[in-house]
C-alpha atoms as a PDB file:
ATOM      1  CA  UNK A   1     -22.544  61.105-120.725  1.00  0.00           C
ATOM      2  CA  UNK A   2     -19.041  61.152-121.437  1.00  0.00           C
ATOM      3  CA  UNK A   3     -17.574  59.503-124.146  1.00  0.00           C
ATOM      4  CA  UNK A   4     -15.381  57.124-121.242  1.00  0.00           C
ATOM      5  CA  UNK A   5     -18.653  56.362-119.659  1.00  0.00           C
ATOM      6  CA  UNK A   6     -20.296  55.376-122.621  1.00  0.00           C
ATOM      7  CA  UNK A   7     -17.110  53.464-124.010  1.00  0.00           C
ATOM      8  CA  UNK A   8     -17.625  49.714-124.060  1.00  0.00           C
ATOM      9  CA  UNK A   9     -15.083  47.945-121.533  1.00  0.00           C
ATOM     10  CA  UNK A  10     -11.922  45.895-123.138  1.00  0.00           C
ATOM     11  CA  UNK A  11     -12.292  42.449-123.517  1.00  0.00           C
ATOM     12  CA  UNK A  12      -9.834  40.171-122.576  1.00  0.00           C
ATOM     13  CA  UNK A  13      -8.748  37.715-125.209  1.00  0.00           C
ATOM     14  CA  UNK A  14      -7.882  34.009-123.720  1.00  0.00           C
ATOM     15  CA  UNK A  15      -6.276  31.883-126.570  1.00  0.00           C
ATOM     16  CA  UNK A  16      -5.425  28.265-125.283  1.00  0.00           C
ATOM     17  CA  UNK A  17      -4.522  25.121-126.517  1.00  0.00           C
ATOM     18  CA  UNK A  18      -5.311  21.577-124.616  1.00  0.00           C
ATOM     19  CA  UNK A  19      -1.966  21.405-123.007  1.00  0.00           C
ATOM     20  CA  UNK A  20      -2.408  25.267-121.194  1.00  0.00           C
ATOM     21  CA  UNK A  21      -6.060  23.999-120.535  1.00  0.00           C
ATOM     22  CA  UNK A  22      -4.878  20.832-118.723  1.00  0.00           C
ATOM     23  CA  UNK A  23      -2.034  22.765-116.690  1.00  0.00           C
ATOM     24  CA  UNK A  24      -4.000  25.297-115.137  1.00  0.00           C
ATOM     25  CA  UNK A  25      -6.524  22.763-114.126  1.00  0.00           C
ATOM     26  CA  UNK A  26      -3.369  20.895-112.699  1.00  0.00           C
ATOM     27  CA  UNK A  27      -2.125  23.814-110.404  1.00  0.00           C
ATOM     28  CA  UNK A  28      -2.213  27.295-111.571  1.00  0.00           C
ATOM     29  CA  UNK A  29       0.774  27.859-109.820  1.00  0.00           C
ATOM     30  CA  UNK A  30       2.871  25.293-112.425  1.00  0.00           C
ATOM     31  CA  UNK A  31       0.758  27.352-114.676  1.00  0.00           C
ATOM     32  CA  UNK A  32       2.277  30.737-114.061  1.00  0.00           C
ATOM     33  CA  UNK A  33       5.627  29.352-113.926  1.00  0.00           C
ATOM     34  CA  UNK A  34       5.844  27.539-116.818  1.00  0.00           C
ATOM     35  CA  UNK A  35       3.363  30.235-119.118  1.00  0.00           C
ATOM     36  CA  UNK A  36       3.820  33.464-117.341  1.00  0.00           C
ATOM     37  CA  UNK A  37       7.458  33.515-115.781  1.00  0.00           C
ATOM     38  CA  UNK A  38       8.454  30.893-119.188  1.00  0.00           C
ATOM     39  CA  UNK A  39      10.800  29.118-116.540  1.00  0.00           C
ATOM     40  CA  UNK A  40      11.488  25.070-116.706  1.00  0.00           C
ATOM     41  CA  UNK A  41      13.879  22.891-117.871  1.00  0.00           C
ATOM     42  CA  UNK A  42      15.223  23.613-121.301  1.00  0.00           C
ATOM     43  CA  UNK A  43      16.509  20.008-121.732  1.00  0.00           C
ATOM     44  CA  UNK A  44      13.973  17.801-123.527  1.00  0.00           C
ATOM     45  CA  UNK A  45      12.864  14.271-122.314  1.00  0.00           C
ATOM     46  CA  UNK A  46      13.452  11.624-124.696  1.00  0.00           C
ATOM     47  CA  UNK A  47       9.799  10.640-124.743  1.00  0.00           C
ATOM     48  CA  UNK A  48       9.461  14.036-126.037  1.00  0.00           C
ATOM     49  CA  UNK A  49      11.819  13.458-128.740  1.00  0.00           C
ATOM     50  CA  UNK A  50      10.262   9.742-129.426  1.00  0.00           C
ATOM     51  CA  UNK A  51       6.785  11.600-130.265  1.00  0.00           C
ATOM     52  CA  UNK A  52       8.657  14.348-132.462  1.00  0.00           C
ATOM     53  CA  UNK A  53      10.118  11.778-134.269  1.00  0.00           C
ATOM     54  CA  UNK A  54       7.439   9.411-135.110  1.00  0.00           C
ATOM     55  CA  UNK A  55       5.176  12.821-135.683  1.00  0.00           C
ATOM     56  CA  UNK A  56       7.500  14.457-138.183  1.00  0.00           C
ATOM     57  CA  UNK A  57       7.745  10.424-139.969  1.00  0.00           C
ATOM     58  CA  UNK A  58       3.801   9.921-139.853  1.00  0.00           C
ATOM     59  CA  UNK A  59       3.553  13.872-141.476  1.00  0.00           C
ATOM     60  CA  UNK A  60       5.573  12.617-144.038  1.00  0.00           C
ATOM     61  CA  UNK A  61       3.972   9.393-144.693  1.00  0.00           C
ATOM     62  CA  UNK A  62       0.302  10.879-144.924  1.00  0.00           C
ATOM     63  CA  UNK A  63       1.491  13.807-146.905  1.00  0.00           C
ATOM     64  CA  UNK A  64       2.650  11.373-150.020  1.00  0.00           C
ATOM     65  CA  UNK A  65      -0.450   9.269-149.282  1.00  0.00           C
ATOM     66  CA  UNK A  66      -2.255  12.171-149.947  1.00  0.00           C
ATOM     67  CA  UNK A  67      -0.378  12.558-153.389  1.00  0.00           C
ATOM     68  CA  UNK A  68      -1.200   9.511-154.097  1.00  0.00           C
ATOM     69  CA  UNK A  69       1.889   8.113-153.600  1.00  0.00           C
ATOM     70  CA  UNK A  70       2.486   4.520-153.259  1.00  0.00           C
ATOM     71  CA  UNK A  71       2.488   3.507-149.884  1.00  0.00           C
ATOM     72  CA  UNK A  72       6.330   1.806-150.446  1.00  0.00           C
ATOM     73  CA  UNK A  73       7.531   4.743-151.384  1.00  0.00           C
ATOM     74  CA  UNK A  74       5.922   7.231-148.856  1.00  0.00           C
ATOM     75  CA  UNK A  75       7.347   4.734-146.250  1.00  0.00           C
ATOM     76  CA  UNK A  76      10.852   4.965-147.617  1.00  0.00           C
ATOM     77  CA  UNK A  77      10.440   9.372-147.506  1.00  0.00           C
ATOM     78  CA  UNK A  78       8.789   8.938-143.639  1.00  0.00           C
ATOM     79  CA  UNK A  79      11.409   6.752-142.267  1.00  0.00           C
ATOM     80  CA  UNK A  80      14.157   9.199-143.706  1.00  0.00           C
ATOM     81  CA  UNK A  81      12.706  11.875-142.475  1.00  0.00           C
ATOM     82  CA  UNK A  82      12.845  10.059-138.646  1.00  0.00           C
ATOM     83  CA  UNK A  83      16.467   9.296-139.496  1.00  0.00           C
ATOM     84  CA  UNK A  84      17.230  13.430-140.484  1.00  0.00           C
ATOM     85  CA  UNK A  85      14.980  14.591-137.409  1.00  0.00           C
ATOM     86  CA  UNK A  86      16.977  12.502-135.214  1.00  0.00           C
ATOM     87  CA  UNK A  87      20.115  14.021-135.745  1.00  0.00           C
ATOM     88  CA  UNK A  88      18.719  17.417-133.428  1.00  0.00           C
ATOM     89  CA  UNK A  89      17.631  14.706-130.945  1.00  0.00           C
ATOM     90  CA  UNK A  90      19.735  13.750-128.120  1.00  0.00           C
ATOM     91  CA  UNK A  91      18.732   9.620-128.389  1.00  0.00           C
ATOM     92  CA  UNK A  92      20.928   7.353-129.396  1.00  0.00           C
ATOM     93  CA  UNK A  93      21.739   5.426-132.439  1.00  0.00           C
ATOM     94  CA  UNK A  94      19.648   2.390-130.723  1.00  0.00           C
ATOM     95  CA  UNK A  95      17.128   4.272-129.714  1.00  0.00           C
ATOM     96  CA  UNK A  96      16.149   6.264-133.075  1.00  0.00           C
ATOM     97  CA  UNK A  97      16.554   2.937-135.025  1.00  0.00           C
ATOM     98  CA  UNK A  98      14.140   1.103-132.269  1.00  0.00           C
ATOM     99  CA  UNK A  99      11.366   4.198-133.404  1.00  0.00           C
ATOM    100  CA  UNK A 100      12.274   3.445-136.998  1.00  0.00           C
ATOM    101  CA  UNK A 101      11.585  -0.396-136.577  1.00  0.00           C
ATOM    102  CA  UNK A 102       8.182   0.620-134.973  1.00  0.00           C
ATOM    103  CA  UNK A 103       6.973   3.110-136.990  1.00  0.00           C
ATOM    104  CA  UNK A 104       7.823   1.130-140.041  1.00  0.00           C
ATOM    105  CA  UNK A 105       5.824  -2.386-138.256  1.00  0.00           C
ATOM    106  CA  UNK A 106       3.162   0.212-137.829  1.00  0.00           C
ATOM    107  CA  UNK A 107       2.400   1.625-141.270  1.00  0.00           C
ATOM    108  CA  UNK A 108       2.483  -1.560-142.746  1.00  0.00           C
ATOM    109  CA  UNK A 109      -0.114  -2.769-139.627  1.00  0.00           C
ATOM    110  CA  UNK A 110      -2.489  -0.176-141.043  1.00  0.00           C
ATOM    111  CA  UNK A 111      -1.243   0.197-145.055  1.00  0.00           C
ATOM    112  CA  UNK A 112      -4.387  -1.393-146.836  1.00  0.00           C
ATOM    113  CA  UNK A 113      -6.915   0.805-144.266  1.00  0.00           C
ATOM    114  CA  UNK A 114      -4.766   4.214-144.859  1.00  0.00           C
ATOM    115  CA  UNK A 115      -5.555   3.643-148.864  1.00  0.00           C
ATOM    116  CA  UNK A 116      -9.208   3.640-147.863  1.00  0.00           C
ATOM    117  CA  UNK A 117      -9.291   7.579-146.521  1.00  0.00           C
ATOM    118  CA  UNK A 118      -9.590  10.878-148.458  1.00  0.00           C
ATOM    119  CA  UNK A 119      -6.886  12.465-146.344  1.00  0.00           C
ATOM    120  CA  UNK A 120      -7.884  15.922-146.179  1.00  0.00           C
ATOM    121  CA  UNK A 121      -5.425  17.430-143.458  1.00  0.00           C
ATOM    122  CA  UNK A 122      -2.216  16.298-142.553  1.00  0.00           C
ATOM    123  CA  UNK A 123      -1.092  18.287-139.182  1.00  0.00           C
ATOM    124  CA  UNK A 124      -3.604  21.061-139.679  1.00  0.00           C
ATOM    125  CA  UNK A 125      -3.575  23.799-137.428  1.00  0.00           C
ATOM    126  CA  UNK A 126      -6.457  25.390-136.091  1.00  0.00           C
ATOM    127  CA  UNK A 127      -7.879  27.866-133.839  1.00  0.00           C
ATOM    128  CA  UNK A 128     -11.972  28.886-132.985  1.00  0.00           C
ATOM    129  CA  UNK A 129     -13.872  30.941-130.811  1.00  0.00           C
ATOM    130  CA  UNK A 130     -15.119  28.977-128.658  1.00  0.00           C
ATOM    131  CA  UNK A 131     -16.957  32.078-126.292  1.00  0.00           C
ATOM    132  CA  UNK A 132     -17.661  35.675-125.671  1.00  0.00           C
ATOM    133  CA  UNK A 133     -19.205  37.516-122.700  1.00  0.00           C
ATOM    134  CA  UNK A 134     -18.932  41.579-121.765  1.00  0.00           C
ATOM    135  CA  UNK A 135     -15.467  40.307-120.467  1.00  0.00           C
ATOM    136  CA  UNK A 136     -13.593  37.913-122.132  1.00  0.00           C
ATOM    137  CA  UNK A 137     -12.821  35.529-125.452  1.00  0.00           C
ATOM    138  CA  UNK A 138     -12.341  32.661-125.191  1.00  0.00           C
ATOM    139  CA  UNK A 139     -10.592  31.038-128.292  1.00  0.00           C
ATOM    140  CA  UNK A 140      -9.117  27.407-128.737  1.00  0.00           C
ATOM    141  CA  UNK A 141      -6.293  26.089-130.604  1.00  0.00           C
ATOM    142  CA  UNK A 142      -4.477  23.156-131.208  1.00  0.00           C
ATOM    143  CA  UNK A 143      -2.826  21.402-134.269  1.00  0.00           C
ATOM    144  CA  UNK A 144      -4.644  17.322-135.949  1.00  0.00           C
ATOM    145  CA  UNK A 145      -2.360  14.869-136.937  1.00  0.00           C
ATOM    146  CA  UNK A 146      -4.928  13.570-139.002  1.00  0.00           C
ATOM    147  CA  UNK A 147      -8.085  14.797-140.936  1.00  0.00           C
ATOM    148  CA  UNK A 148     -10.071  12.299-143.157  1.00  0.00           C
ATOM    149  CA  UNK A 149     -13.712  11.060-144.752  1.00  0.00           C
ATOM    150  CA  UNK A 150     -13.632   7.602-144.231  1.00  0.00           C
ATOM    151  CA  UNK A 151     -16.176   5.513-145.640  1.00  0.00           C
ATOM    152  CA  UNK A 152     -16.902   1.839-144.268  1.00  0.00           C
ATOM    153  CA  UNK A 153     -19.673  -0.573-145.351  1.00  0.00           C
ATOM    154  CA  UNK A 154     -21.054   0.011-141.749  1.00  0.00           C
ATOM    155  CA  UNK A 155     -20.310   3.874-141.549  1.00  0.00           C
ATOM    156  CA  UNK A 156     -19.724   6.721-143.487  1.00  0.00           C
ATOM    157  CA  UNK A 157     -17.208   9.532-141.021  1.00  0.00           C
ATOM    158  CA  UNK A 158     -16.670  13.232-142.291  1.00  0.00           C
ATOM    159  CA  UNK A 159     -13.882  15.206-140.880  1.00  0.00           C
ATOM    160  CA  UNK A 160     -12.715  12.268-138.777  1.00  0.00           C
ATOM    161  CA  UNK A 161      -9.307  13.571-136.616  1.00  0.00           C
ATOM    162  CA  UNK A 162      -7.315  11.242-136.172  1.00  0.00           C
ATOM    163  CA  UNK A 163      -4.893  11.140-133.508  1.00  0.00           C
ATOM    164  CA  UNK A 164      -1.328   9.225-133.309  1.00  0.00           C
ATOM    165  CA  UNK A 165      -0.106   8.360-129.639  1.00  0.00           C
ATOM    166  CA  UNK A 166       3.316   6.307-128.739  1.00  0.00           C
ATOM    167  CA  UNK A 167       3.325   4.090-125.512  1.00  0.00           C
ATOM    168  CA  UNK A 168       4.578   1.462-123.801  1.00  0.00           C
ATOM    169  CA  UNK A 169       1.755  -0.176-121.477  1.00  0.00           C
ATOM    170  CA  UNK A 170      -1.617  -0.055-121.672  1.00  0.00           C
ATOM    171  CA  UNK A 171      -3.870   2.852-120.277  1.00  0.00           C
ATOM    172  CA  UNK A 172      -7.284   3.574-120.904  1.00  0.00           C
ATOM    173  CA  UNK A 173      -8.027   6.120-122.890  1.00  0.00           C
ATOM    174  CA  UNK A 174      -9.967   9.147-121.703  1.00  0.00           C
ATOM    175  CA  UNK A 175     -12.994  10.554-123.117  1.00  0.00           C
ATOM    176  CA  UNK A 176     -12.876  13.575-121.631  1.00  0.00           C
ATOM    177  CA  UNK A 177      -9.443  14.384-122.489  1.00  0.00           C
ATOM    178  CA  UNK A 178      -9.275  17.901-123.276  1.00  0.00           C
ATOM    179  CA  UNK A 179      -7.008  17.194-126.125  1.00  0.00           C
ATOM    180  CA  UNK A 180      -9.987  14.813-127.741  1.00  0.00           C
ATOM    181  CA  UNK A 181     -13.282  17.104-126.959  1.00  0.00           C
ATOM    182  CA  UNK A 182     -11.218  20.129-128.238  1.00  0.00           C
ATOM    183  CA  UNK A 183     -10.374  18.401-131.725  1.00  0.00           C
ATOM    184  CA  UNK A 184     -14.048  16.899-132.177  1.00  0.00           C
ATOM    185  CA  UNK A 185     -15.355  20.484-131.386  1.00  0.00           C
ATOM    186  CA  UNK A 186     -12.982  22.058-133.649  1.00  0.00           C
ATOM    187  CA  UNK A 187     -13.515  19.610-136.473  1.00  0.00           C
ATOM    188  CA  UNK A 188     -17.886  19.217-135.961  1.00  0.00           C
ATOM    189  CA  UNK A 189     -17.254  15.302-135.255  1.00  0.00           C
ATOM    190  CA  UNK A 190     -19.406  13.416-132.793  1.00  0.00           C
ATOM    191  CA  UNK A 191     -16.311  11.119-133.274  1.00  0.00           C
ATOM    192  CA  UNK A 192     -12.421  10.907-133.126  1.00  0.00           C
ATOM    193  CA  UNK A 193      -9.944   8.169-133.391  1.00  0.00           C
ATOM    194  CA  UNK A 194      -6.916   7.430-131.746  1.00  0.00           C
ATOM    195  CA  UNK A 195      -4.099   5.536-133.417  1.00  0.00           C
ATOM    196  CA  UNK A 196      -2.030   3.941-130.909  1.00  0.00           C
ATOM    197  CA  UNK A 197       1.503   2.934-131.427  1.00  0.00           C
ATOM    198  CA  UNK A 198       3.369   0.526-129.646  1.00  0.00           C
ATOM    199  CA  UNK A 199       6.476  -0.032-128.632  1.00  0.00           C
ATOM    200  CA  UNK A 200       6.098  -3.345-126.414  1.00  0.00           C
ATOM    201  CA  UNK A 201       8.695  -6.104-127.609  1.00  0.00           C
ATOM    202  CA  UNK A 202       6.799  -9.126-126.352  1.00  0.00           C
ATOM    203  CA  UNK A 203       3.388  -8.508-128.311  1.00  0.00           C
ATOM    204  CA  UNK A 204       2.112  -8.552-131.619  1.00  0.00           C
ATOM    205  CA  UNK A 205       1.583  -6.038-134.342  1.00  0.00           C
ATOM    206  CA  UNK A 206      -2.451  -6.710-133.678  1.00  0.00           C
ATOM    207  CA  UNK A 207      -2.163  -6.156-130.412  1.00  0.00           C
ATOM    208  CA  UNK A 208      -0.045  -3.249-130.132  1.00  0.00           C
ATOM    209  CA  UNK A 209      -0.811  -1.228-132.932  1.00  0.00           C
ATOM    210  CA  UNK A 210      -4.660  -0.583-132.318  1.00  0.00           C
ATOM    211  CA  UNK A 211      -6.976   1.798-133.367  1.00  0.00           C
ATOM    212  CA  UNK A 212      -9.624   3.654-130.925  1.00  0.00           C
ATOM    213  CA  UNK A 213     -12.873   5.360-131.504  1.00  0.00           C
ATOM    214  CA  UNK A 214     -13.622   7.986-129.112  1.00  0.00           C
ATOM    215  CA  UNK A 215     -17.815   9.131-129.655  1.00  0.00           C
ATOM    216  CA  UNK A 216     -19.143  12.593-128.186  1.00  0.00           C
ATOM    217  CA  UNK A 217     -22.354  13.636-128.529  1.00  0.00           C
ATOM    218  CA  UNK A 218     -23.496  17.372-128.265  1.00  0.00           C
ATOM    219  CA  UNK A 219     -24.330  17.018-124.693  1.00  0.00           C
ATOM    220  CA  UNK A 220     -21.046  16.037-123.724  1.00  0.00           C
ATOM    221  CA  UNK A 221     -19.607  18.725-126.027  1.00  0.00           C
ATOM    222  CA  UNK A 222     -21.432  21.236-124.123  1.00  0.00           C
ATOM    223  CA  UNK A 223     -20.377  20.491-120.706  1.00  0.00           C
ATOM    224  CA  UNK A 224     -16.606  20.955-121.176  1.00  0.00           C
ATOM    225  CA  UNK A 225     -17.222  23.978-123.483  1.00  0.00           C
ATOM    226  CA  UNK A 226     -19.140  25.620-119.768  1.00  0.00           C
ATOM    227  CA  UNK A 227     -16.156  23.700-117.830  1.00  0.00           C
ATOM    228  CA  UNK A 228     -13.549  25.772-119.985  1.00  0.00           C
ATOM    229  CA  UNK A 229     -15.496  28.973-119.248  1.00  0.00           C
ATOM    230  CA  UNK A 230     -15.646  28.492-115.599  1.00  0.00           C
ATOM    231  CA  UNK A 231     -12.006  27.780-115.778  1.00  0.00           C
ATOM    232  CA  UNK A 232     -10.866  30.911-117.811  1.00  0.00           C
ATOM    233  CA  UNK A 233     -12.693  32.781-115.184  1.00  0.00           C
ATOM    234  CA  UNK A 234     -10.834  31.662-112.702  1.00  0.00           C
ATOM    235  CA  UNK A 235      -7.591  32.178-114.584  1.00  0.00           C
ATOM    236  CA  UNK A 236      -8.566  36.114-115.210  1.00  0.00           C
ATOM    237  CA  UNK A 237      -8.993  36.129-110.726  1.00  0.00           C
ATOM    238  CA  UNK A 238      -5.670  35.175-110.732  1.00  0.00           C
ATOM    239  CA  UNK A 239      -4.165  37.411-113.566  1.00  0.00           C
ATOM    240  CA  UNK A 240      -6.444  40.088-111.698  1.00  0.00           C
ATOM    241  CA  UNK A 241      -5.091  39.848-107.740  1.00  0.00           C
ATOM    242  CA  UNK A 242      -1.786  37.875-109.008  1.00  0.00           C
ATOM    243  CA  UNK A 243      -2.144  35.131-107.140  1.00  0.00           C
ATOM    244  CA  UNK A 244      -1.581  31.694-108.148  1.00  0.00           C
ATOM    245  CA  UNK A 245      -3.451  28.830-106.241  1.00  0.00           C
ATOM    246  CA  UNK A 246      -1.256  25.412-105.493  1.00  0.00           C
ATOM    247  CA  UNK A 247      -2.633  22.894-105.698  1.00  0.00           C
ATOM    248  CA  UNK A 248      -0.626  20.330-103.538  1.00  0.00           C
ATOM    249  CA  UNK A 249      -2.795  17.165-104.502  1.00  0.00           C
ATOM    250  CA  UNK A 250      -1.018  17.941-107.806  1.00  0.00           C
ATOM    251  CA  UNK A 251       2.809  17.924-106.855  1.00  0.00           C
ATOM    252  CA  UNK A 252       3.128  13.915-107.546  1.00  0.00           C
ATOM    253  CA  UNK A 253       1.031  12.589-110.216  1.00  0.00           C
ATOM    254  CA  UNK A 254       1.523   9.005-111.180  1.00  0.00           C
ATOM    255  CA  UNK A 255       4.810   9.155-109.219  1.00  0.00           C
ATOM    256  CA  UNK A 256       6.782  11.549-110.558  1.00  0.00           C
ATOM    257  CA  UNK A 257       7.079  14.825-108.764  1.00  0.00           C
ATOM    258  CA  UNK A 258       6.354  18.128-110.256  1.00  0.00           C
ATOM    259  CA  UNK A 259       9.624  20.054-112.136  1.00  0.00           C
ATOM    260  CA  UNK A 260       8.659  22.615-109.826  1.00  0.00           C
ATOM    261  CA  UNK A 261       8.173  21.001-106.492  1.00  0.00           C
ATOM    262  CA  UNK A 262      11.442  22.173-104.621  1.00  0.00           C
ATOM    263  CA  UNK A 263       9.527  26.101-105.213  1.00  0.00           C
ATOM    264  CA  UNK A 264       6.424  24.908-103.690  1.00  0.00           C
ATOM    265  CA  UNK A 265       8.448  23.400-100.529  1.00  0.00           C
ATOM    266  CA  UNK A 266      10.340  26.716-100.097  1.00  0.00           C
ATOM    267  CA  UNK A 267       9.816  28.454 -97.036  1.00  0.00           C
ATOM    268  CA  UNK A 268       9.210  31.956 -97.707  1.00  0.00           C
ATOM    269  CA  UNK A 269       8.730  34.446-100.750  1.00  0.00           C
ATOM    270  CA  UNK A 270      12.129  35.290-101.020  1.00  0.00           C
ATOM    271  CA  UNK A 271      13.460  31.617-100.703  1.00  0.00           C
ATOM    272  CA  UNK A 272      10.855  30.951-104.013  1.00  0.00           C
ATOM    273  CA  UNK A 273      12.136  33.954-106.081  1.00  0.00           C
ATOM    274  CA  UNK A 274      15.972  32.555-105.612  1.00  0.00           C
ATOM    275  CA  UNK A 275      15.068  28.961-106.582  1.00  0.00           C
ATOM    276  CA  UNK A 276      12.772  30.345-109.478  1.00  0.00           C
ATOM    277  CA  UNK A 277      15.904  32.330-110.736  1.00  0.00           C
ATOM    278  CA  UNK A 278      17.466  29.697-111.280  1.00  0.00           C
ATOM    279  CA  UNK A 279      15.144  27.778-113.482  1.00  0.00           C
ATOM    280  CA  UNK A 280      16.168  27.640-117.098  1.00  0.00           C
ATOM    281  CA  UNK A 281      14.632  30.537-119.080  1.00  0.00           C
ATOM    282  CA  UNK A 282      12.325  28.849-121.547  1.00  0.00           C
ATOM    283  CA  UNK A 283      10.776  30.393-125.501  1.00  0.00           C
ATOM    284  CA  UNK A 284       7.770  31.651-124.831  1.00  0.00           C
ATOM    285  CA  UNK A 285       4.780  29.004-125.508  1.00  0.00           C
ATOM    286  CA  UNK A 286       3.080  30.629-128.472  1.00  0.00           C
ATOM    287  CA  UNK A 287      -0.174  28.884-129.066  1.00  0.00           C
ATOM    288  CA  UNK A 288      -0.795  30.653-132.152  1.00  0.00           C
ATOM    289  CA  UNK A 289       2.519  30.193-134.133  1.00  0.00           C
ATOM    290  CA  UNK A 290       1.513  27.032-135.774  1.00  0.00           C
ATOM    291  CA  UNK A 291      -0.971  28.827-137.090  1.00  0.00           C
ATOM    292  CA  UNK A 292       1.622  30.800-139.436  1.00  0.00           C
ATOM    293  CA  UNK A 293       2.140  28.673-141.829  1.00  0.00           C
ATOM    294  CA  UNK A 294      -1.938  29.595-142.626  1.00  0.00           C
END
C-alpha cells in the first residue's frame, strides 16, 4: 500500500464557545452569516455595554478581594473602573451612573458572603476537549466570571463557577443552558451559581439581587456532551455541501426579529448577496483569543 492509502485522514478541529453553540442550534443560516461571512451590525446595543460594564467593575472587585483587600476599598477601584470603561461606551451620563448605583447596592447585598470564598479565578479562560472520533475534535471554550471553594455549615463546594447576569424582570433560569452545562463540565462541578443583578427600581436589594444554584449530575452532563456531537456533525454537512439550513421558527424570538431577517425574506440568490453586502463587516469572532493572556 501506498503511503496516501495508508495515511490517516485529517481531522477536523471544531473549537466553540456557548454563544456559537446556541446560534447554530438557532438557525445555521444566522450562523454562517454572523461566523463565516463575519457580517452584522458593528454598532453595539446598550445592554451589551450594561454587561461590559458591570463585568469589567465585578473583575475588579473580586480581583482585590482576592488580595485581600478590604471590601471598601475594592469597591471604590470597581466602581472606577465602570466610570473609565464607560467612557468607550455610547450610554449616557444617566445611564452609566444608574449601573454604578446598582452595582455598588449589589456588592454591598453580598459583601459579608464574598469574604467567605477562596476566590481562585477571577474571569478565567478556558478551553477542553470535549471529543474525538476518526473525523473531528470537538473542543469547548468559554471564559468564568467566578471560580471559588466555598465552604458552608451545610456544604462544602470546590471549583464553584459562579456566574454574574444583569436584568430587568424576572425569567427562569435554564438548566440546560449551554452556557451553564459547559462551565460545570469545564470546571468538574455537579453545581454552578448564578448571581443575578437587578436593576428593577420598585424592589428591594433582597429581592433583586439573588443568588441561584444550578445542580447537574453526570447523567445530565452526558446528554448535552452527545447533543453537542450530533450538532457539530451537522455543522461539518453544512461546511461540506455549503449549505446553510433556515430555520424560519427562529426569525422572531421573544419578539424581536432576527438582524438578518430582511436576507431570509429576499427573493432570490442574487437579491441575498446584495443585501448581505451591505451588512457591516464585523472582527472575526475568535473563540480562542481570551485564551492569550494564558
Amino acid at each position: 500500500m501506498s503511503e496516501e492509502e495508508t495515511a490517516e485522514p485529517k481531522k477536523v478541529n471544531i473549537v466553540w464557545d456557548a454563544s456559537q453553540l446556541d446560534m447554530f442550534q438557532l438557525c445555521p443560516y444566522r450562523f454562517y452569516v454572523r461566523y463565516v461571512l463575519n457580517k452584522g451590525n458593528s454598532v453595539k446595543a446598550k445592554q451589551l455595554d450594561r454587561g461590559t460594564l458591570l463585568h469589567n467593575g465585578y473583575e475588579t472587585y473580586y480581583k482585590e478581594l482576592q488580595k485581600l483587600t478590604k471590601p471598601s476599598i475594592a469597591l471604590e477601584h470597581a466602581l472606577t473602573k465602570i466610570r473609565v470603561t464607560s467612557m468607550e461606551c455610547d450610554l449616557s451620563p444617566q445611564e452609566t451612573g444608574r449601573i454604578i448605583e446598582v452595582a455598588q447596592e449589589n456588592l454591598t447585598h453580598w459583601e459579608f458572603e464574598d469574604q467567605t470564598f477562596e476566590i481562585l479565578a477571577v474571569e478565567e479562560p478556558f478551553i477542553y476537549p470535549l471529543h474525538e472520533d476518526e473525523y473531528m475534535r470537538v473542543y469547548m471554550t468559554g471564559k468564568i466570571d467566578l471560580l471559588v471553594n466555598w465552604h458552608t455549615r451545610q456544604q462544602v463546594y470546590e471549583n464553584l463557577p459562579i456566574d454574574h447576569k444583569s436584568y430587568d424582570r424576572k425569567f427562569p433560569l435554564k438548566r440546560l443552558s449551554n452556557q451553564f452545562m459547559n462551565y460545570a463540565y469545564a470546571c468538574k462541578s455537579q453545581v454552578i451559581r448564578v448571581n443575578r443583578v437587578g436593576f428593577q427600581t420598585t424592589l428591594d436589594a433582597d429581592e433583586k439581587h439573588t443568588r441561584h444554584f444550578l445542580s447537574y449530575d453526570e447523567l445530565i452532563l452526558e446528554q448535552w456532551r452527545q447533543n453537542v456531537i450530533k450538532v457539530a456533525r451537522e455543522y461539518l454537512n453544512c461546511v461540506a455541501e455549503q449549505s446553510w439550513l433556515m430555520n424560519f421558527t427562529s426569525c422572531d424570538k421573544f419578539n424581536r426579529p432576527c438582524e438578518f431577517l430582511e436576507i431570509c425574506e429576499s427573493s432570490g440568490e442574487q437579491a441575498k448577496l446584495f443585501k448581505l453586502s451591505m451588512l457591516d463587516d464585523i472582527e472575526p469572532w475568535d473563540v480562542t483569543k481570551i485564551l492569550e493572556k494564558k
